[in-house]
N, C-alpha and C. Protein backbone atom coordinates (compact mmCIF):
# COMPACT_ATOMS: atom_id res chain seq x y z
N UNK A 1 57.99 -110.43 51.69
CA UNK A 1 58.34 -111.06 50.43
C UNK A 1 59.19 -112.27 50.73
N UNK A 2 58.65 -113.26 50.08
CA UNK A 2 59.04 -114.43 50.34
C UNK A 2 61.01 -114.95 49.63
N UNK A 3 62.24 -115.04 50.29
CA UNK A 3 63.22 -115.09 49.22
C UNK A 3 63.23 -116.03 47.93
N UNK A 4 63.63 -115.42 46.64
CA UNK A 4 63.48 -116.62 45.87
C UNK A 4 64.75 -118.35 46.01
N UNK A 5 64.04 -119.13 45.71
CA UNK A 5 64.62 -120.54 46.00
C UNK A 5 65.40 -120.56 44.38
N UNK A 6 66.44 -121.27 44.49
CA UNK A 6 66.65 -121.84 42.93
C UNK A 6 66.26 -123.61 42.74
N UNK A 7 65.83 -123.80 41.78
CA UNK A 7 64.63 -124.95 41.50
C UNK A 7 65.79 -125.97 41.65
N UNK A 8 66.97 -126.04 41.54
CA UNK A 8 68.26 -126.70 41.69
C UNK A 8 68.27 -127.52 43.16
N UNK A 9 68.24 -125.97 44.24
CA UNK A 9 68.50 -125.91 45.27
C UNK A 9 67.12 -126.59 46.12
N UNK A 10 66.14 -126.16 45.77
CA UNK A 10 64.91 -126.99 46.21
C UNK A 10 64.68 -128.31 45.44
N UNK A 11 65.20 -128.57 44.59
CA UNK A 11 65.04 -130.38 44.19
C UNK A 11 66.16 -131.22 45.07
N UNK A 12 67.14 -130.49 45.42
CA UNK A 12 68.36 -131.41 46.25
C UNK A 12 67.33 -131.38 47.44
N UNK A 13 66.73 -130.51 47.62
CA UNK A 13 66.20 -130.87 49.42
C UNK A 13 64.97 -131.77 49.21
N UNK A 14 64.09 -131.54 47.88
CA UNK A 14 63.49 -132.31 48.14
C UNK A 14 63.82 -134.09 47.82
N UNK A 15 64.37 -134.54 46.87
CA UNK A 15 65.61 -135.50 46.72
C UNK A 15 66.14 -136.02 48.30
N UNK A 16 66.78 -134.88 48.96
CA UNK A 16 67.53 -135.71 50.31
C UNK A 16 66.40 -136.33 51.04
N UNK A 17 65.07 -135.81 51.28
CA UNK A 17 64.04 -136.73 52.04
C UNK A 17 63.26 -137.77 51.48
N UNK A 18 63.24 -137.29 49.87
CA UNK A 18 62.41 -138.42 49.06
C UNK A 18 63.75 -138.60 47.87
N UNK A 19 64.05 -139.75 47.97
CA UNK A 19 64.80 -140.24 46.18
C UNK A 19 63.65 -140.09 45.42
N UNK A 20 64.20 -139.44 44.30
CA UNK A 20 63.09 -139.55 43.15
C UNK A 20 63.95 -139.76 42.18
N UNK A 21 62.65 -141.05 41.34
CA UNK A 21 63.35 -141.84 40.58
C UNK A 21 63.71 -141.28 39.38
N UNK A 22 63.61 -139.97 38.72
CA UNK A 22 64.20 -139.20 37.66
C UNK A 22 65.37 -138.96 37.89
N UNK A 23 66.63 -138.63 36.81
CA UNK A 23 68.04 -138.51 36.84
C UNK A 23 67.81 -136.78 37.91
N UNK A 24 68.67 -136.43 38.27
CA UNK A 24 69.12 -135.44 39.21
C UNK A 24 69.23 -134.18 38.23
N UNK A 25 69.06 -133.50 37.11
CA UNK A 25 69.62 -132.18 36.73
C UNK A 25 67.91 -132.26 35.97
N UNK A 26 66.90 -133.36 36.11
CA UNK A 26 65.63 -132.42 35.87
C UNK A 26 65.38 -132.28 37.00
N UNK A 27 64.79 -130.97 36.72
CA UNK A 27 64.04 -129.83 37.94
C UNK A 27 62.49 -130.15 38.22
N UNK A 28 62.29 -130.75 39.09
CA UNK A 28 60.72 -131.04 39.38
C UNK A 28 60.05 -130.49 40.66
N UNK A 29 59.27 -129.54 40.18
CA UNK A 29 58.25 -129.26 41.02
C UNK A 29 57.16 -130.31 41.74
N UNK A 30 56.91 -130.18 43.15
CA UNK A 30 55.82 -130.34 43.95
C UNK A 30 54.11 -130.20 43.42
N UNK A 31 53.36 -130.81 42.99
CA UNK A 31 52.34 -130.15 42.88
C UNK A 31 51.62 -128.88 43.79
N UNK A 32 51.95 -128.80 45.09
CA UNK A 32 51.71 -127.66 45.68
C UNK A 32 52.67 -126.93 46.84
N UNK A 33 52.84 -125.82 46.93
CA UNK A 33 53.85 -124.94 47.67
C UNK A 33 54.57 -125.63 48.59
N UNK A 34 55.82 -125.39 48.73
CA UNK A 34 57.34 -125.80 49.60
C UNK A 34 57.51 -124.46 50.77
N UNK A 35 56.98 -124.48 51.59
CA UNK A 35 57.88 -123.12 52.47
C UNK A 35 56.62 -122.05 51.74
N UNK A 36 55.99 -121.50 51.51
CA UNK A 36 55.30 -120.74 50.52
C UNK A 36 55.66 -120.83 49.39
N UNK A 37 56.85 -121.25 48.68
CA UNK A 37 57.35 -121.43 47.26
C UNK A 37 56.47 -122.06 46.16
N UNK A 38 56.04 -121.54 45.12
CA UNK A 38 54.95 -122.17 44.25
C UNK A 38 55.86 -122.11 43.07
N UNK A 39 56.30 -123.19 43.05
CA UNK A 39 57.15 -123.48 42.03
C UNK A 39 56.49 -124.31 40.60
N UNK A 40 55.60 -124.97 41.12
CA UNK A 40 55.17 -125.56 39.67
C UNK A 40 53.92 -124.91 38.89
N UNK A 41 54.59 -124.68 37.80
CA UNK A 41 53.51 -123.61 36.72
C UNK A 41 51.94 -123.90 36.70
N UNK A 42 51.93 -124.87 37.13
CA UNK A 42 50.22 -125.32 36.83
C UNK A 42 49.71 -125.18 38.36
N UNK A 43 50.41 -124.64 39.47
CA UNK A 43 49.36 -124.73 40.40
C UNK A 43 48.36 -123.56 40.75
N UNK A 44 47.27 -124.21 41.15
CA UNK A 44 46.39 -122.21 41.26
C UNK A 44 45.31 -122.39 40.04
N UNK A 45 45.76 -122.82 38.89
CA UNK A 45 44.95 -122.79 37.79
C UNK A 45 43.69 -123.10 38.20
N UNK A 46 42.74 -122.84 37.90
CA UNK A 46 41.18 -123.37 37.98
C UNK A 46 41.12 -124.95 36.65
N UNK A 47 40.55 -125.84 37.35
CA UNK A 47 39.89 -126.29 35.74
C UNK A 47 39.06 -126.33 35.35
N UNK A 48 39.01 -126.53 34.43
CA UNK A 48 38.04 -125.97 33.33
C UNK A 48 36.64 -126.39 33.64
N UNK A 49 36.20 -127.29 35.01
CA UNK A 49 34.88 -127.97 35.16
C UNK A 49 34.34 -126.30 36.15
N UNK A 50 35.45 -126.36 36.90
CA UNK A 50 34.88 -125.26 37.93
C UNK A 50 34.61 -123.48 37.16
N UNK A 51 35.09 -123.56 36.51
CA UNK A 51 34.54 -122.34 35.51
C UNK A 51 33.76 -122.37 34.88
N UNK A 52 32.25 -121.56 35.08
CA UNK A 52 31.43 -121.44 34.28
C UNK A 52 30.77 -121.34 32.88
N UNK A 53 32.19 -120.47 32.53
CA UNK A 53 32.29 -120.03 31.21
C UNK A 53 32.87 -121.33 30.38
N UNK A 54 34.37 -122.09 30.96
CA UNK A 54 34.58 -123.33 30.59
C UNK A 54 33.45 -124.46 30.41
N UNK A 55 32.39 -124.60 31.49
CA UNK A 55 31.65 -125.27 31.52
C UNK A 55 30.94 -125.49 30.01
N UNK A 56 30.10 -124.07 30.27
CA UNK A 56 29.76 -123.95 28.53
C UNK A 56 30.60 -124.78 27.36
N UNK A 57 31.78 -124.24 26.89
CA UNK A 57 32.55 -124.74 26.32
C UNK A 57 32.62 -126.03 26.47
N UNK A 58 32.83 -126.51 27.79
CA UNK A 58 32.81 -128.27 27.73
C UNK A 58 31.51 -129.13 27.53
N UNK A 59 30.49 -128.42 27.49
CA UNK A 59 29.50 -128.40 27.27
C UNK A 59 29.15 -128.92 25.71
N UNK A 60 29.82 -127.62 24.88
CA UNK A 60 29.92 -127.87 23.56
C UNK A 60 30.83 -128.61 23.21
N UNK A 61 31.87 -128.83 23.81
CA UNK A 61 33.11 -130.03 23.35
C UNK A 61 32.21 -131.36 23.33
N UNK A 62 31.42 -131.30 24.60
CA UNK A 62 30.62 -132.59 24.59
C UNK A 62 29.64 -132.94 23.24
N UNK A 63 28.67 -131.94 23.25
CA UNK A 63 27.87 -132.22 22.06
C UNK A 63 28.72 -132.28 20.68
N UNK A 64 29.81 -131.64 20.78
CA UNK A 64 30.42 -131.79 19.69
C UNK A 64 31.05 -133.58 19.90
N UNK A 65 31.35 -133.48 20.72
CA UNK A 65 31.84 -135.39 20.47
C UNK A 65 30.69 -136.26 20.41
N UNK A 66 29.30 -135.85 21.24
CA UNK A 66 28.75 -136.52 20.84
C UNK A 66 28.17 -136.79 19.30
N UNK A 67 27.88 -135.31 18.67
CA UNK A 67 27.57 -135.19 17.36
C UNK A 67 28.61 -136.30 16.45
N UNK A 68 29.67 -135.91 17.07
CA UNK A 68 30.74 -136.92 16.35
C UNK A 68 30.42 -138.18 16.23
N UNK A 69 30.08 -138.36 17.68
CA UNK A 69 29.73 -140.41 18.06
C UNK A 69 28.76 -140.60 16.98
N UNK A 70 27.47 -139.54 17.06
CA UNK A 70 26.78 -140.30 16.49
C UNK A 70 27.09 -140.07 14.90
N UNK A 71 27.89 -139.01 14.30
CA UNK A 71 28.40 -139.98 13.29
C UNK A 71 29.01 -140.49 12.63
N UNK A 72 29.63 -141.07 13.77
CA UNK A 72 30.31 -142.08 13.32
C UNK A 72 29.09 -143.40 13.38
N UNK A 73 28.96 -143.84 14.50
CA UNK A 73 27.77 -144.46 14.60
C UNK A 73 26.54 -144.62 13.73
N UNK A 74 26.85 -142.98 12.84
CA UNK A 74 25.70 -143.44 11.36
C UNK A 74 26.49 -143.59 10.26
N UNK A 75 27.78 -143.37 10.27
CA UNK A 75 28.72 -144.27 8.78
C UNK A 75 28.87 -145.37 9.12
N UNK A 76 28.93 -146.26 10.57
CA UNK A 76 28.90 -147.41 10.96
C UNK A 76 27.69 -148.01 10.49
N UNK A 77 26.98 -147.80 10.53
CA UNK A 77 25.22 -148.21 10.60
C UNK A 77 25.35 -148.22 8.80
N UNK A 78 25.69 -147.34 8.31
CA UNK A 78 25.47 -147.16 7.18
C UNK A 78 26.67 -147.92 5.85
N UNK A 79 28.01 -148.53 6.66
CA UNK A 79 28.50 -149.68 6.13
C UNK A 79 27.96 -150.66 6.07
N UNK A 80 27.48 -151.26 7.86
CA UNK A 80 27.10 -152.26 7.98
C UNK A 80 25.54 -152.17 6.81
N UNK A 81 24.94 -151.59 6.82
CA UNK A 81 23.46 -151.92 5.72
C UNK A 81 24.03 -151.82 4.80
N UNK A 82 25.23 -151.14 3.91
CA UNK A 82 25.46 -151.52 2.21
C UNK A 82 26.32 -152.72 2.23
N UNK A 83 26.70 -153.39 3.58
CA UNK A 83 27.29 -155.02 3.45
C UNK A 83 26.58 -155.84 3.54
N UNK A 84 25.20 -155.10 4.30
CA UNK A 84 23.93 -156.29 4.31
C UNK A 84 23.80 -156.80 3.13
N UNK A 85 23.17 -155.27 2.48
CA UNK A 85 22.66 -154.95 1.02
C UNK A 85 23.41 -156.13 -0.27
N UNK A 86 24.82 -155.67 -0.12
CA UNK A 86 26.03 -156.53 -0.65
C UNK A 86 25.71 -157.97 -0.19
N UNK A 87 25.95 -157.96 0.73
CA UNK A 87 25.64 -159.41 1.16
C UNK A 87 24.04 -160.54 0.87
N UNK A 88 23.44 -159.34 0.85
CA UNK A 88 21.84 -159.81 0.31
C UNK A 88 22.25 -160.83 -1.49
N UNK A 89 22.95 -159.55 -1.94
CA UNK A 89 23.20 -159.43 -3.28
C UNK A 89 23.82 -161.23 -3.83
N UNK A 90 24.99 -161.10 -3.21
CA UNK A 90 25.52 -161.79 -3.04
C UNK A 90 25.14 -163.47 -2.85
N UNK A 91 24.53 -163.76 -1.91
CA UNK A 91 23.76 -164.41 -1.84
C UNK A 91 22.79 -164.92 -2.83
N UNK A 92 22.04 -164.06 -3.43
CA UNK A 92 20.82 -164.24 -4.44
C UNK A 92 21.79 -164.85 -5.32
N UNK A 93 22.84 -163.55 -6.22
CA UNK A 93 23.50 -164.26 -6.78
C UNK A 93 24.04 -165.92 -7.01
N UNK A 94 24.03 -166.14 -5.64
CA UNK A 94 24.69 -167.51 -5.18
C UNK A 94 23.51 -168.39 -5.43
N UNK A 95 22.23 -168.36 -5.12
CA UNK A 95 21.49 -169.06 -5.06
C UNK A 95 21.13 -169.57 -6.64
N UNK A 96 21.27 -168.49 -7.53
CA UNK A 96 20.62 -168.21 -8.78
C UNK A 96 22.04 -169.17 -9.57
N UNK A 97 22.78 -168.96 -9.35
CA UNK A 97 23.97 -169.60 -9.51
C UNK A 97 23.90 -171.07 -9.64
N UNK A 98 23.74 -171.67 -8.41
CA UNK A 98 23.26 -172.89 -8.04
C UNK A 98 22.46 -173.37 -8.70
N UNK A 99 21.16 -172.52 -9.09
CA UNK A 99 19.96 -173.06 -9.56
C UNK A 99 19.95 -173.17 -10.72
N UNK A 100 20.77 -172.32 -11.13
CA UNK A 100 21.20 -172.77 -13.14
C UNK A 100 22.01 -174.59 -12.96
N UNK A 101 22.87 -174.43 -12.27
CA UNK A 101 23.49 -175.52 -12.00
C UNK A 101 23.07 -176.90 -11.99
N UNK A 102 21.98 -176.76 -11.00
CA UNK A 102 20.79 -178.04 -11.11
C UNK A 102 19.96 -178.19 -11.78
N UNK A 103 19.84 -176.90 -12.80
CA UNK A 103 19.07 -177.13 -13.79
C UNK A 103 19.71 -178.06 -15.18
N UNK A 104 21.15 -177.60 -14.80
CA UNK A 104 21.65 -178.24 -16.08
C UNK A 104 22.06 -179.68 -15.72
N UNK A 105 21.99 -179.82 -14.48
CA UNK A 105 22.11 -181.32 -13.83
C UNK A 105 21.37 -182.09 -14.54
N UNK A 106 19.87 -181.45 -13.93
CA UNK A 106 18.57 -182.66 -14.60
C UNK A 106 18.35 -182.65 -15.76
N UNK A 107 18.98 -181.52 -16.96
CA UNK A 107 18.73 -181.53 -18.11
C UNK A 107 19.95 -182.88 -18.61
N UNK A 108 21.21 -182.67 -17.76
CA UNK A 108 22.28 -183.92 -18.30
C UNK A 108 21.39 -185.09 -17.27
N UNK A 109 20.99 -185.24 -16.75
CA UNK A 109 20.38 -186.59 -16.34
C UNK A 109 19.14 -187.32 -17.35
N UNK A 110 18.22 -186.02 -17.67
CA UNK A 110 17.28 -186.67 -18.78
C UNK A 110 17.65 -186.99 -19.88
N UNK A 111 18.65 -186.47 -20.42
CA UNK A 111 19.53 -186.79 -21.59
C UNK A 111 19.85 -188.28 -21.48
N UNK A 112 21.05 -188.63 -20.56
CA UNK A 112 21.46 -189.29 -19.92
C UNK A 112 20.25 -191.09 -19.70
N UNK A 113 19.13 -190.06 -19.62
CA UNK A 113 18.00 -191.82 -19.15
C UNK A 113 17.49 -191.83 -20.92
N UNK A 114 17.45 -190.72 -21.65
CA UNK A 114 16.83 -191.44 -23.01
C UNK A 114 18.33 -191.64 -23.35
N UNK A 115 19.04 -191.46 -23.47
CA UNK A 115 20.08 -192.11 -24.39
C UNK A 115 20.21 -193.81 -23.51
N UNK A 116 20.46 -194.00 -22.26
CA UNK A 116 20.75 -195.32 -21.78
C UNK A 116 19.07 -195.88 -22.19
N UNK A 117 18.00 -195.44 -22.34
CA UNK A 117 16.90 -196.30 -22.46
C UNK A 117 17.25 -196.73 -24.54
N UNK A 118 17.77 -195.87 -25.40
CA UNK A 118 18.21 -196.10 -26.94
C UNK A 118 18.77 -196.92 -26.87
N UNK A 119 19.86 -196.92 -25.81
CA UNK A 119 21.06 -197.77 -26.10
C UNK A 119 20.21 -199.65 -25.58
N UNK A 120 19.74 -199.63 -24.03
CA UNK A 120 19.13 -200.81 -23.88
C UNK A 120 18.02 -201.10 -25.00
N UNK A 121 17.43 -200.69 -25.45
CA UNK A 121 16.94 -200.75 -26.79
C UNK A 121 17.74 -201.28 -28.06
N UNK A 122 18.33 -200.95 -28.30
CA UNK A 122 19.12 -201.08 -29.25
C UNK A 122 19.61 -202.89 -28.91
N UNK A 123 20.21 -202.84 -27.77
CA UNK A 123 20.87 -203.93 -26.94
C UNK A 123 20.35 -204.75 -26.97
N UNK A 124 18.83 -204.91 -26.71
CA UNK A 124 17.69 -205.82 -26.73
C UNK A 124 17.39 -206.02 -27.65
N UNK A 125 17.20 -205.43 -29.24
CA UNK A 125 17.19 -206.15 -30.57
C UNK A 125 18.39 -206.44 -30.80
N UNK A 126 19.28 -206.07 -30.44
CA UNK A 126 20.73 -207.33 -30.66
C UNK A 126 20.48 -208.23 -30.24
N UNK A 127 20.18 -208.91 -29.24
CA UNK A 127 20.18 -209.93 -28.63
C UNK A 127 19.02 -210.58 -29.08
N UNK A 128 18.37 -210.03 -29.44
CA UNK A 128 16.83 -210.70 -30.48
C UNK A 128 17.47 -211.78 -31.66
N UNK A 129 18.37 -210.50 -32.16
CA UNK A 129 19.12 -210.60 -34.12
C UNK A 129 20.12 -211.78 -33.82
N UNK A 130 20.67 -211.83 -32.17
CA UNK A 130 21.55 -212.64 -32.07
C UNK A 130 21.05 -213.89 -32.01
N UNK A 131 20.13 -214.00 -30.51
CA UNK A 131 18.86 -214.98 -30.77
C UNK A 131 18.87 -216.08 -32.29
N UNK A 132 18.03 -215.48 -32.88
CA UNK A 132 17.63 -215.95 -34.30
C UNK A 132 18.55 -216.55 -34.67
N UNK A 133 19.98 -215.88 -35.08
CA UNK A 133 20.90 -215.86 -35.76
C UNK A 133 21.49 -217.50 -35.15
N UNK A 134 21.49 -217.31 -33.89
CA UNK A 134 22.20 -218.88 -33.59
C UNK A 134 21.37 -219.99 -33.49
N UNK A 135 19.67 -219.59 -33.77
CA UNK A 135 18.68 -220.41 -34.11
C UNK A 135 19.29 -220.99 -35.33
N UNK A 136 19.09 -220.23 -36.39
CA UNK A 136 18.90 -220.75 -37.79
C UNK A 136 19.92 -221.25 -38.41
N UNK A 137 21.47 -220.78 -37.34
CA UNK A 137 23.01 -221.58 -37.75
C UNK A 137 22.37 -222.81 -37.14
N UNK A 138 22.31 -223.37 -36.17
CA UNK A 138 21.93 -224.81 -35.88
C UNK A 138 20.88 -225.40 -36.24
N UNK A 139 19.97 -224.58 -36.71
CA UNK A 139 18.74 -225.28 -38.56
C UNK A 139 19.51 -225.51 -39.51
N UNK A 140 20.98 -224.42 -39.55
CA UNK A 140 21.72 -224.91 -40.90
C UNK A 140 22.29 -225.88 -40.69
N UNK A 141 22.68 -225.79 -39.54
CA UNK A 141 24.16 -227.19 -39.51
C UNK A 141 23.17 -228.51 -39.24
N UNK A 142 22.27 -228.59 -38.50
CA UNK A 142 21.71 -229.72 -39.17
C UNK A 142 20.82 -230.47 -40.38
N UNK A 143 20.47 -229.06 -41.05
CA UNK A 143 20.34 -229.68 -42.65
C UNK A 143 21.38 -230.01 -43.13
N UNK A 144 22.42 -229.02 -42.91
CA UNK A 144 23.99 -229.91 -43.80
C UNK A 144 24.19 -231.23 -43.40
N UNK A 145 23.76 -231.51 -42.33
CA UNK A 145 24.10 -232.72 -41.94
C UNK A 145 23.50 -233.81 -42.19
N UNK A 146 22.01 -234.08 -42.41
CA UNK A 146 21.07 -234.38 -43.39
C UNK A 146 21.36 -234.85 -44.45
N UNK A 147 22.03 -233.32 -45.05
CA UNK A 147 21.93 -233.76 -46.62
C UNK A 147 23.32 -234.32 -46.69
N UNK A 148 24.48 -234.10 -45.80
CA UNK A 148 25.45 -235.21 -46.33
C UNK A 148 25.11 -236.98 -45.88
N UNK A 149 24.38 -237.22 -44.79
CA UNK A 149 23.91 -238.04 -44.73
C UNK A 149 23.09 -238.62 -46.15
N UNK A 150 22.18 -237.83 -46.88
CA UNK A 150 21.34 -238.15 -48.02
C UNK A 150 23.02 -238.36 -49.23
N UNK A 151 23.62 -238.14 -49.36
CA UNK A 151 24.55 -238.12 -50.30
C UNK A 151 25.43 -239.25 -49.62
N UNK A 152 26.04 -239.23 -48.72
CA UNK A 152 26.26 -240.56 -48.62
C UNK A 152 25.78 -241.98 -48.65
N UNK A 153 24.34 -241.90 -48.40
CA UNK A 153 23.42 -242.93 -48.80
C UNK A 153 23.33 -243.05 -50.37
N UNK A 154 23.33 -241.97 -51.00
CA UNK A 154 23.30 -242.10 -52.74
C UNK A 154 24.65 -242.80 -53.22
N UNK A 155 25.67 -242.69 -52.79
CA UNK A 155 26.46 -243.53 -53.02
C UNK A 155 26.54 -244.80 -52.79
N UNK A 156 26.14 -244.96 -51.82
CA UNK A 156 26.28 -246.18 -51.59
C UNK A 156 25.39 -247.28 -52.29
N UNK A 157 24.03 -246.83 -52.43
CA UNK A 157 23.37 -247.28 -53.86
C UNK A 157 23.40 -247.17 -54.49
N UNK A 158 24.35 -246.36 -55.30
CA UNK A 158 24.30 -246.31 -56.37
C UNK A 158 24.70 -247.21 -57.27
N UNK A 159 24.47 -247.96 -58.71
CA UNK A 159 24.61 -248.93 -59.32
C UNK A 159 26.14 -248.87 -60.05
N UNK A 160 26.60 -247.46 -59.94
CA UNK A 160 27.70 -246.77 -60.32
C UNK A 160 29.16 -247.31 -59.41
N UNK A 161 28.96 -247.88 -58.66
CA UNK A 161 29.75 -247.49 -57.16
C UNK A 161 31.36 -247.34 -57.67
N UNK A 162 31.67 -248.06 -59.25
CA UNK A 162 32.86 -247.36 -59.56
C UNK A 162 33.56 -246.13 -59.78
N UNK A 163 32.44 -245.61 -59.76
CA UNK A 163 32.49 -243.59 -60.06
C UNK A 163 32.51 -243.40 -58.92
N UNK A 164 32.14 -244.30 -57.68
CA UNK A 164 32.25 -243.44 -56.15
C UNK A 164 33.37 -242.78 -55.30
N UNK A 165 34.41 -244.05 -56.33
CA UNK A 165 35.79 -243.76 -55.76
C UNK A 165 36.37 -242.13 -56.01
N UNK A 166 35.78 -241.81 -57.42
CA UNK A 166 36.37 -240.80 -57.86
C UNK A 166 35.57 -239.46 -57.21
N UNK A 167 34.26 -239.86 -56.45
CA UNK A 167 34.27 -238.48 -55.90
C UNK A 167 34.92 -237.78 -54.56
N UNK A 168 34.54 -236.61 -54.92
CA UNK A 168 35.09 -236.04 -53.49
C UNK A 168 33.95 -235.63 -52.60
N UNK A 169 34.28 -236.34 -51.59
CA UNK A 169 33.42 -236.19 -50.41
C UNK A 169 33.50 -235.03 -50.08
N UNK A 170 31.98 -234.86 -49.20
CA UNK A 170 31.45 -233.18 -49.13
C UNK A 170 31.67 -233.67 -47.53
N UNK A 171 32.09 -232.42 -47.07
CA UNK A 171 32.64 -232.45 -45.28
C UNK A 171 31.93 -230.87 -44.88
């Protein structure tokens, strides 16, 4: 029978050949036996690959994570297609959007060419009315001018010419 060590007494020895960088009053075991001393709780254990029975089990841990992966991998799959979906949506929306938009463009543009074609219309018999209008003032102003010419000639022949004084000249 092997004597027992105190975990105190075997960390100072192991400490005096190796510093270890933990404070001094934790107790740290070796991963495997000192002198025969098996001081750290986990050594000896089997793991769980080398056991058969574990195997199984890790076996199912596996399919179980994989089951997991995949679904996650199908709520992934299955965001990404209702953001497509959304995004499809979205889009149309956008397009349809737009297309009212330019519709009401060319409806204010055709508006827009018959009212400026009324208005140059309009513009162009003004300028007709205006036309005329400064025709027939300078037909007037030279008949007035005419006829004061004809009235000043009547005076001046006239047999009257003492009454001439008293009129009033037309200007």
């Amino acid at each position: 029978m092997q004597p027992q060590a105190d975990v105190f007494s075997l960390h100072n020895y192991i400490n005096s050949s190796n510093p270890s960088p933990y404070p001094s009053h934790f107790p740290i075991s070796p991963p495997y036996p000192i002198n025969g001393l098996n001081l750290n709780p986990f050594y000896g254990i089997q793991s769980a690959t080398n056991n058969p029975q574990s195997m199984s089990l890790s076996s199912n841990s596996t399919s179980d994570e994989a089951e997991e992966q995949q679904t996650d991998k199908n709520i992934i799959n299955e965001r990404k297609q209702r953001r497509m979906i959304s995004n499809r949506e979205s889009a149309r929306r956008s397009r349809m959007r737009k297309q009212r938009h330019l519709d009401e463009l060319w409806s204010q543009v055709m508006w827009f060419r018959v009212e400026n074609y009324q208005l140059l219309d309009k513009l162009n018999n003004l300028s007709e009315s205006h036309e005329k209008i400064l025709q027939e003032n300078v037909q007037l102003k030279g008949e007035t001018s005419e006829l004061k010419q004809v009235i000043s000639d009547m005076k001046i022949q006239s047999p009257f010419s003492c009454f001439g004084d008293d009129i009033i000249p037309i200007e």
